[in-house]
Structure formats: C-alpha cells, structure tokens
Protein backbone atom coordinates (compact mmCIF):
# COMPACT_ATOMS: atom_id res chain seq x y z
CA UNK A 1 99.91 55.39 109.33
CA UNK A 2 103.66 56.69 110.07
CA UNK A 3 105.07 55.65 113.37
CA UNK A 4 105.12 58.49 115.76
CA UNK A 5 108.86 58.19 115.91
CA UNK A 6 109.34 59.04 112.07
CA UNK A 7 106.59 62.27 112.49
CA UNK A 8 108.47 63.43 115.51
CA UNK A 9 112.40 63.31 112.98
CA UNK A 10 110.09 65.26 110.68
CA UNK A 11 108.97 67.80 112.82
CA UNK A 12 112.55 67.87 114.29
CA UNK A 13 114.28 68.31 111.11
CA UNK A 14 111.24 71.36 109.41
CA UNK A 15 112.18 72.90 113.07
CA UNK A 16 115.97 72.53 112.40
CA UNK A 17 115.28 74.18 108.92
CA UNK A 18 112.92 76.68 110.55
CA UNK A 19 115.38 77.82 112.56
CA UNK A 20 118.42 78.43 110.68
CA UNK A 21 116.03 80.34 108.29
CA UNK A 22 114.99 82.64 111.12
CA UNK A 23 119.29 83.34 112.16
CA UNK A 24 120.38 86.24 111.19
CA UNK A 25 122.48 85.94 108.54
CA UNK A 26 126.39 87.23 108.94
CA UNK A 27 126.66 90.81 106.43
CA UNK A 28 128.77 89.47 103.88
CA UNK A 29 126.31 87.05 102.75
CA UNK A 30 123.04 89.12 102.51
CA UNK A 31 121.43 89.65 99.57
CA UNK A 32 121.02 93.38 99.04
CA UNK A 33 117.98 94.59 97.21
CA UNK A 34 117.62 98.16 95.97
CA UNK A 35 114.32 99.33 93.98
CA UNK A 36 116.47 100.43 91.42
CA UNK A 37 118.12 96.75 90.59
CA UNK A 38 114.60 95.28 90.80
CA UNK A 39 113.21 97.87 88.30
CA UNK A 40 116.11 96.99 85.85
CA UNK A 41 115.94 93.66 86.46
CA UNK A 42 112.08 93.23 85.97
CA UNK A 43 112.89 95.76 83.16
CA UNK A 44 115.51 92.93 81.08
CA UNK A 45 113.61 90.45 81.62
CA UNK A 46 110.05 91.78 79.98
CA UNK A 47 112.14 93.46 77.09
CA UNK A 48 113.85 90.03 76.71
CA UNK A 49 110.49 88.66 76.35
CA UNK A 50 108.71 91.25 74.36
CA UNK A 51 111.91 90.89 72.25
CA UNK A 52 112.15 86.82 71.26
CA UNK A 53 107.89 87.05 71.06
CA UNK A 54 108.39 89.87 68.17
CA UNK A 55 111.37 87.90 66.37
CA UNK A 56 109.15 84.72 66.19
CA UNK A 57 106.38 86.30 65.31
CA UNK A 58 108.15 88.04 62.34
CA UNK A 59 109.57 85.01 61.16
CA UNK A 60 106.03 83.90 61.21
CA UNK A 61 104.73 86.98 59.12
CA UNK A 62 108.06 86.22 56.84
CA UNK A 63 107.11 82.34 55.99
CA UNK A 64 102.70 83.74 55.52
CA UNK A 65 104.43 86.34 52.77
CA UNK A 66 106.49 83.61 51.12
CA UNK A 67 103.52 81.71 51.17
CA UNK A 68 101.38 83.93 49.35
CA UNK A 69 98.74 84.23 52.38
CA UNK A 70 98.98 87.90 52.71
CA UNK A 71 97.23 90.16 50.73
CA UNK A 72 99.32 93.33 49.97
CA UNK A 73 97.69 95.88 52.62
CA UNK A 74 97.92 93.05 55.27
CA UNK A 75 101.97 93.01 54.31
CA UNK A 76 102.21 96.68 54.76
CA UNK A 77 100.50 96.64 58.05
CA UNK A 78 102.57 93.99 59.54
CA UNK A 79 105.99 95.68 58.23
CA UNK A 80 104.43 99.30 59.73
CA UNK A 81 103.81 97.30 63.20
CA UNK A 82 107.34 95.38 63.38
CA UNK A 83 108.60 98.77 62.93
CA UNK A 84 106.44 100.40 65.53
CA UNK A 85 107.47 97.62 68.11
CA UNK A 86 111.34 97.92 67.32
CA UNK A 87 111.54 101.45 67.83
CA UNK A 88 109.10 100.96 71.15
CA UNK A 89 111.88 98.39 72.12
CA UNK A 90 114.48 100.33 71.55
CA UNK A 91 112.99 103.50 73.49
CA UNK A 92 112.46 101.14 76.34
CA UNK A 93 116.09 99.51 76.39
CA UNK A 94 117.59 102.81 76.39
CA UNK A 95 115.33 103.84 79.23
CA UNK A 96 116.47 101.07 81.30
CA UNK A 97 120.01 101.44 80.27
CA UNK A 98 120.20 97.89 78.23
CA UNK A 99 121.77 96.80 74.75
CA UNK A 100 121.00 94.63 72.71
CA UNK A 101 123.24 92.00 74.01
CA UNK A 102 121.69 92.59 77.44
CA UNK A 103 118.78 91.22 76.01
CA UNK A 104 120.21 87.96 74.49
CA UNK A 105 120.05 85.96 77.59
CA UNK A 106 123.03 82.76 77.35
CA UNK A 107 120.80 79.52 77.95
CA UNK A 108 124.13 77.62 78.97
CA UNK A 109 124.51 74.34 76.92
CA UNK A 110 121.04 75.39 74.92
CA UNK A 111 123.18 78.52 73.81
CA UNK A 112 121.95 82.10 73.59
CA UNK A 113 118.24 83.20 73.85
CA UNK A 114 117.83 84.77 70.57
C-alpha cells in the first residue's frame, strides 16, 4: 500500500499535466491540420507501404524462378501482376502528387526505406 502522501504528489503532478494540456496554446506553436495534408499524408504513407510489400515480394517471385519452382504460366502471371501493381502505383502517386523519392522514406542511421 502507497502512503497517502506519495498518491496525493501523484494526483498533484497528473493535475499539473492535466492542466497545462487544457491551456491554450500561444498561435505560433499550434499544429495546423488541413484535410488536404492528412489525405496526402495518409496517402505517402500507404503507397510507401504498398510499395516496399511489392519490391519484397518480387524479389521473392525472382529467387522461386531461379529456383525452378515456377512453372511457366505461374511466371507469366506473376510478371502480368507486378506490372499491374506498378502502373496502379504509379496512377496513385501521381494522384497524390508524390515521386518516387517521396516514397523512399530515410530511416536515419538504418538508411533509406527501400
């Protein structure tokens, strides 16, 4: 059990936080949201996604045909798809005003995304 004088610097210090969440905050430091920026923002970041998920899984289909594990028809259907996507991709990018850099996110010290 806590002694009541440690619960009551807890409560004290979630109302402290409470309350400087609640101020106003002065106009140069709001955060500004507009439809548009979330729409292009939710837009990168699902292309970025659909993007690295299509490059690994065509290096995937690349090592199964080097393999041998493919029969021909299967081949042609994956290289038909991969096609498909790309040009869905690059529809979609255009759209929302990306290139393809936009899409290569820069992990920091892990480098870029793809």
């Amino acid at each position: 059990m806590e002694p009541i004088g440690t619960m009551t610097a807890a409560t004290n210090t979630f109302d402290a936080v409470a309350d400087a969440l609640a101020a106003p905050m002065p106009a140069g430091l709001r955060v500004a949201i507009r439809p548009d920026d979330v729409r292009n923002g939710l837009g990168k970041l699902v292309l970025t996604l659909v993007e690295l998920i299509r490059q690994l899984l065509e290096r995937q289909a690349i090592r199964r045909i080097e393999a041998g594990s493919l029969a021909d028809d299967e081949i042609e259907r994956l290289g038909m798809t991969f096609l498909q996507l790309g040009e869905q991709v690059t529809l979609l990018r255009e759209l929302f005003g990306l290139d393809d850099e936009d899409l290569n996110l820069d992990l920091g010290p892990l480098g870029k995304l793809l």
